[in-house]
C-alpha atoms as a PDB file:
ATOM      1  CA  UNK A   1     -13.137  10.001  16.563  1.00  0.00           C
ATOM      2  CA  UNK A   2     -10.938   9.427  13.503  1.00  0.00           C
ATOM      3  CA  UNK A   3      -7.579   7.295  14.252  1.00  0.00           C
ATOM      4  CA  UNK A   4      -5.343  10.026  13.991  1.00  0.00           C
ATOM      5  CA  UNK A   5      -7.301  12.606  16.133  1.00  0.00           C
ATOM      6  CA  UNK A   6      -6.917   9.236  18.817  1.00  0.00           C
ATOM      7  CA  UNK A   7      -3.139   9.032  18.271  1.00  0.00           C
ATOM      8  CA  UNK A   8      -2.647  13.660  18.518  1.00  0.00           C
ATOM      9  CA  UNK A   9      -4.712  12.882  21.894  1.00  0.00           C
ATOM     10  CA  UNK A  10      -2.563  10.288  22.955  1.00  0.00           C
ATOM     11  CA  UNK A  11       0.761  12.251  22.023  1.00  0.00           C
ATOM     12  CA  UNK A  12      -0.792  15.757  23.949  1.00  0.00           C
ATOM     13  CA  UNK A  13      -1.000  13.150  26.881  1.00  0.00           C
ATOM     14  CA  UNK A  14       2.206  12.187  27.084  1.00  0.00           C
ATOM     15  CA  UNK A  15       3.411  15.429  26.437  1.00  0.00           C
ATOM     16  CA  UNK A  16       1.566  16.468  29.373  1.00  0.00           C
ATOM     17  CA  UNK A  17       2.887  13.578  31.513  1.00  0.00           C
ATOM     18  CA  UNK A  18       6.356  14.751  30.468  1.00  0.00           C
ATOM     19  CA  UNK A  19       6.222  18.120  31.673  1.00  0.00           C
ATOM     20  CA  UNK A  20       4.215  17.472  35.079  1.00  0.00           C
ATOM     21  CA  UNK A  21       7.461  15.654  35.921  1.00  0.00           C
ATOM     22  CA  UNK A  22       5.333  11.884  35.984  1.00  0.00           C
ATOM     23  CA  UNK A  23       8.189   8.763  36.939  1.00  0.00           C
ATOM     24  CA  UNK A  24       6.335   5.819  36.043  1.00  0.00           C
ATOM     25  CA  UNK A  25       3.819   4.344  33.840  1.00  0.00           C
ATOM     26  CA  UNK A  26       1.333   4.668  35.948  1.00  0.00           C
ATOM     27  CA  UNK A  27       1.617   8.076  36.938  1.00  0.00           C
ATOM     28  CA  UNK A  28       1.441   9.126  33.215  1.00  0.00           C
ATOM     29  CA  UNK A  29      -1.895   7.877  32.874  1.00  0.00           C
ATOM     30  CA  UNK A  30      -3.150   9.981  35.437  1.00  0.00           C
ATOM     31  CA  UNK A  31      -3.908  13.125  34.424  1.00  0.00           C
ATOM     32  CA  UNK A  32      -5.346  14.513  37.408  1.00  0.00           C
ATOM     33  CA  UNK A  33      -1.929  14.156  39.226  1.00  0.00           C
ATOM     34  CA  UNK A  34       0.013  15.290  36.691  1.00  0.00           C
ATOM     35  CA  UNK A  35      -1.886  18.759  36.600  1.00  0.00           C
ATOM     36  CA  UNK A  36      -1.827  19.033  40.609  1.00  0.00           C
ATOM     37  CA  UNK A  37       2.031  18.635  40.522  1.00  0.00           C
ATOM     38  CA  UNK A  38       2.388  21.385  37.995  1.00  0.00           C
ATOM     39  CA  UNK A  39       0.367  23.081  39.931  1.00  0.00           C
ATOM     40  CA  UNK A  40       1.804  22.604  42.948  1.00  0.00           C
ATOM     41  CA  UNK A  41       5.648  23.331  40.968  1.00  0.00           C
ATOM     42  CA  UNK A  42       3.626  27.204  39.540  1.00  0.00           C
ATOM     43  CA  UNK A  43       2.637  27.720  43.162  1.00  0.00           C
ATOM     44  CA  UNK A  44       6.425  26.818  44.733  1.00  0.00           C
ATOM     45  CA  UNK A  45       7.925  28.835  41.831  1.00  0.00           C
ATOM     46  CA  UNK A  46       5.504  32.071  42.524  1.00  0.00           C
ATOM     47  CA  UNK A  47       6.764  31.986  46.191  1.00  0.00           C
ATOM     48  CA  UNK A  48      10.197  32.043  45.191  1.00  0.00           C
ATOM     49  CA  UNK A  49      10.123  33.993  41.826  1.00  0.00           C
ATOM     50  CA  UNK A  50       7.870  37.123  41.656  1.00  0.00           C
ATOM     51  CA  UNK A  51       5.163  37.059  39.133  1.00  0.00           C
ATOM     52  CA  UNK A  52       5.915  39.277  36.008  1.00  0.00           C
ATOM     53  CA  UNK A  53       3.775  40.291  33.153  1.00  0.00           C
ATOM     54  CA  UNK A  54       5.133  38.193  29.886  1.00  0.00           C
ATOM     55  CA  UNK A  55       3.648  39.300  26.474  1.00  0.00           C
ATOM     56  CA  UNK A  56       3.172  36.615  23.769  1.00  0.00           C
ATOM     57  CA  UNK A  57       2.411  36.746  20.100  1.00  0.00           C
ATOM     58  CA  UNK A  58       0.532  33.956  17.938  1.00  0.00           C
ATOM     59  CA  UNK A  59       0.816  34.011  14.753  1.00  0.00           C
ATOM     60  CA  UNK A  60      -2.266  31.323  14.110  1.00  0.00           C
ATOM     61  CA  UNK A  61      -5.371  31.102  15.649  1.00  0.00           C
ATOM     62  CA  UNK A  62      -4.412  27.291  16.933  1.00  0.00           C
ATOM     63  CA  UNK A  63      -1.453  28.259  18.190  1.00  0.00           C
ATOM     64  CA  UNK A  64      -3.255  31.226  20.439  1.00  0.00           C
ATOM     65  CA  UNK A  65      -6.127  28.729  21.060  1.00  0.00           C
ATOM     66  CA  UNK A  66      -3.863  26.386  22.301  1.00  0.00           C
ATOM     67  CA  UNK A  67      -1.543  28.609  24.841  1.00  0.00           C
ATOM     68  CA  UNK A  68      -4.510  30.112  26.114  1.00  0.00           C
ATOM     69  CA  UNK A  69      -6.039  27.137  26.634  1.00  0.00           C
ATOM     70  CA  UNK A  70      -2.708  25.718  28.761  1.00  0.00           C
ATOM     71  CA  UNK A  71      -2.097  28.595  30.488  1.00  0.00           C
ATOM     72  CA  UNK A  72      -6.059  28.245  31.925  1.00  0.00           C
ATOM     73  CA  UNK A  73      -5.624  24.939  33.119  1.00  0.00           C
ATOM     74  CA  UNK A  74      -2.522  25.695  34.993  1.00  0.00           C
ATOM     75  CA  UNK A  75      -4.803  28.238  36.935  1.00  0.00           C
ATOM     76  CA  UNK A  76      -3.718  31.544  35.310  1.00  0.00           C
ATOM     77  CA  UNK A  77      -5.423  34.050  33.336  1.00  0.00           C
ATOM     78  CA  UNK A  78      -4.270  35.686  29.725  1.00  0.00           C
ATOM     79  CA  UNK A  79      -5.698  38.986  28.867  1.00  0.00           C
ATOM     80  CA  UNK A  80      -4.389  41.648  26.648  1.00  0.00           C
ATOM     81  CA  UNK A  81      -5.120  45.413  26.742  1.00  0.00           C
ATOM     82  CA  UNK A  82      -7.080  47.611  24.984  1.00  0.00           C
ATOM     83  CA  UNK A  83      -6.150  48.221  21.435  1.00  0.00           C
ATOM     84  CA  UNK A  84      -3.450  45.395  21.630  1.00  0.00           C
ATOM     85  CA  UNK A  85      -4.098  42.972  18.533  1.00  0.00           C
ATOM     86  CA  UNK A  86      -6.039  39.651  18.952  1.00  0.00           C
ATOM     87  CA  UNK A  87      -2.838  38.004  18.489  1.00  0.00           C
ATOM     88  CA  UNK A  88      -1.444  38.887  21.877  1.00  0.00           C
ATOM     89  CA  UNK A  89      -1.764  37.630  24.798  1.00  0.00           C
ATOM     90  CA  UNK A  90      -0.949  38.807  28.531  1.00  0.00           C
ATOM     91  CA  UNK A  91      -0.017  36.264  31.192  1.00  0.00           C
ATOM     92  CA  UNK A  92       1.465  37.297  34.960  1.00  0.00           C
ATOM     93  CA  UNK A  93       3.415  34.313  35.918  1.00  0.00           C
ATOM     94  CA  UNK A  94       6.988  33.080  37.427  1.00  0.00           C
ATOM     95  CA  UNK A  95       9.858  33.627  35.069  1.00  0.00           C
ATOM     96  CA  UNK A  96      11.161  30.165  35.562  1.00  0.00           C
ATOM     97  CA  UNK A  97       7.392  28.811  34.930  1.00  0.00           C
ATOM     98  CA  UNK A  98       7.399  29.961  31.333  1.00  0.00           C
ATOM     99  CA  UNK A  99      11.090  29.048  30.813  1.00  0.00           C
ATOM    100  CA  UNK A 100      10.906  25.372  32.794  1.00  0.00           C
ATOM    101  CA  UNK A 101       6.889  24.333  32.013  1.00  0.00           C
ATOM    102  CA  UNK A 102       4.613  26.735  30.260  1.00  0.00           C
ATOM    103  CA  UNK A 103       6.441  27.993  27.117  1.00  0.00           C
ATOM    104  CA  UNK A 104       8.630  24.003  26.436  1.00  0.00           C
ATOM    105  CA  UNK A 105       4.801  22.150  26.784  1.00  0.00           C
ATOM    106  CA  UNK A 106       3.229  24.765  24.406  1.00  0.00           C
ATOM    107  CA  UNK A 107       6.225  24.326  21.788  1.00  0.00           C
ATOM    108  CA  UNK A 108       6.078  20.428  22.056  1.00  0.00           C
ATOM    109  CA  UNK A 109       2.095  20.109  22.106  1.00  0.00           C
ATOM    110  CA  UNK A 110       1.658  22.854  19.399  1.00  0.00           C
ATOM    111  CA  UNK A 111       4.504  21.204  17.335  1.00  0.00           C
ATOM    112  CA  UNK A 112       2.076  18.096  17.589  1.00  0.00           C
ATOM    113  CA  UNK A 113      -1.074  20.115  16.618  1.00  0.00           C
ATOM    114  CA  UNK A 114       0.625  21.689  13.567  1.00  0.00           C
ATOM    115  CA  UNK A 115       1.686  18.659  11.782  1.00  0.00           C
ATOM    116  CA  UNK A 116      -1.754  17.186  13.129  1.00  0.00           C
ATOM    117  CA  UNK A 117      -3.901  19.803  11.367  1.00  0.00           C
ATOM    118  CA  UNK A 118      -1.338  20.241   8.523  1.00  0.00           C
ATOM    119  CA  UNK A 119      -2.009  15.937   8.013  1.00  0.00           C
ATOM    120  CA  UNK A 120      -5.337  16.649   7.802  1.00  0.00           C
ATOM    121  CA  UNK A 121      -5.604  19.585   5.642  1.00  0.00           C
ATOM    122  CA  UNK A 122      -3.571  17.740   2.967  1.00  0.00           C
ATOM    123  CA  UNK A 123      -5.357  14.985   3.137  1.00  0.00           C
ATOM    124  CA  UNK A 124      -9.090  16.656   2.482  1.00  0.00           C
ATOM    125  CA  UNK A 125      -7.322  18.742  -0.359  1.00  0.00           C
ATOM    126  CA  UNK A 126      -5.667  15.706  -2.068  1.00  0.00           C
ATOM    127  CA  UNK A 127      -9.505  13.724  -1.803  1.00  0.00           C
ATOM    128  CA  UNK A 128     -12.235  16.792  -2.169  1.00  0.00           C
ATOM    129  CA  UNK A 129      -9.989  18.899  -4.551  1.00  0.00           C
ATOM    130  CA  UNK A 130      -7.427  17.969  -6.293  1.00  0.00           C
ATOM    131  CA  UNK A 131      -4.632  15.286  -5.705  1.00  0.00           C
ATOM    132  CA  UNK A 132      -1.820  17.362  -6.085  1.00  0.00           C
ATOM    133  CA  UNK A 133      -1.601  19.582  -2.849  1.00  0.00           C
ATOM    134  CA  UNK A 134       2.080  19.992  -3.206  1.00  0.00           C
ATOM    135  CA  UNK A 135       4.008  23.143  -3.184  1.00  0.00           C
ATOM    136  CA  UNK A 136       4.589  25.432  -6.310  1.00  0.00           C
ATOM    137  CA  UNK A 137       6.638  24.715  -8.339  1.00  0.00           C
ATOM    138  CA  UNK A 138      10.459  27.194  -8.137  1.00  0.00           C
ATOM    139  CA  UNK A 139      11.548  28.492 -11.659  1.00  0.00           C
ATOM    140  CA  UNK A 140      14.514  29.898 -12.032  1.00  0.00           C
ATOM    141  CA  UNK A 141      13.712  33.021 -13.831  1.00  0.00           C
ATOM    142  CA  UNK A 142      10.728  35.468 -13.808  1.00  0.00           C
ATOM    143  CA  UNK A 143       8.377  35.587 -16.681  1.00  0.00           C
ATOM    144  CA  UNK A 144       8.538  39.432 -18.192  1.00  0.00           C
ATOM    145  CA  UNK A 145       6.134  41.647 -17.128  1.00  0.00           C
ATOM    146  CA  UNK A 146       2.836  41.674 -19.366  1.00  0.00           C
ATOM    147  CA  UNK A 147       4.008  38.535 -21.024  1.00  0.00           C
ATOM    148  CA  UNK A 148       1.652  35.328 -20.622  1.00  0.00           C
ATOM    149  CA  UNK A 149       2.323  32.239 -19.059  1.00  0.00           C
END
């Protein structure tokens, strides 16, 4: 395991530990816990608050890899229909789940992941291809059309 892939995993954990509502040191290292409380919270939640069917769009495979992932280990299932695009994604859950646990975790652990995989995709280009991987350069004016650059 490369050091950085050690220091995303460490980051999603305390991400984690954040959201399950962990007080102490302790408590943050045990991920067990932390899932059973947010558990437990979806559970209280879908007594009080009716389930309702949420829709959700990725726009990156991660991403969608990611929140369907979360949503599983929280104990509910995505689907989407027929003929709806791979991008979508179905969930029946608690309002105040998405807006209190689900959706906030995703943002913060997929804002991780980005910049994690974005770190690492610059860094193979700038070895293995070239080692400029910056941005395009902005001009200020278009070059006329059938001229040469």
């Amino acid at each position: 395991m490369m050091p950085d892939e050690t220091q995303l995993r460490e980051t999603l954990r305390k991400i984690e530990a954040l959201f399950a509502g962990a007080g102490t040191a302790g408590e943050k290292l045990a991920a067990e816990a932390a899932l059973h409380r947010v558990r437990e919270r979806l559970g209280e939640m879908g007594r009080r608050d009716p389930a309702i069917e949420m829709q959700f769009s990725m726009t990156d495979q991660w991403s969608r890899r990611l929140f369907l992932a979360l949503a599983r280990r929280y104990g509910l299932s995505p689907y989407r229909y027929r003929r709806q695009r791979l991008t979508t994604v179905m969930i029946r859950v608690p309002r105040g789940f998405i807006d209190q646990v689900l959706w906030p975790e995703f943002q913060e652990l997929n804002r991780a992941l980005v910049q994690y995989l974005n770190d690492i995709t610059l860094r193979v280009i700038s070895e293995e291809v070239h080692g400029d991987a910056s941005e395009a350069a902005e001009i200020v004016q278009a070059l006329p059309i059938g001229g040469t650059a």
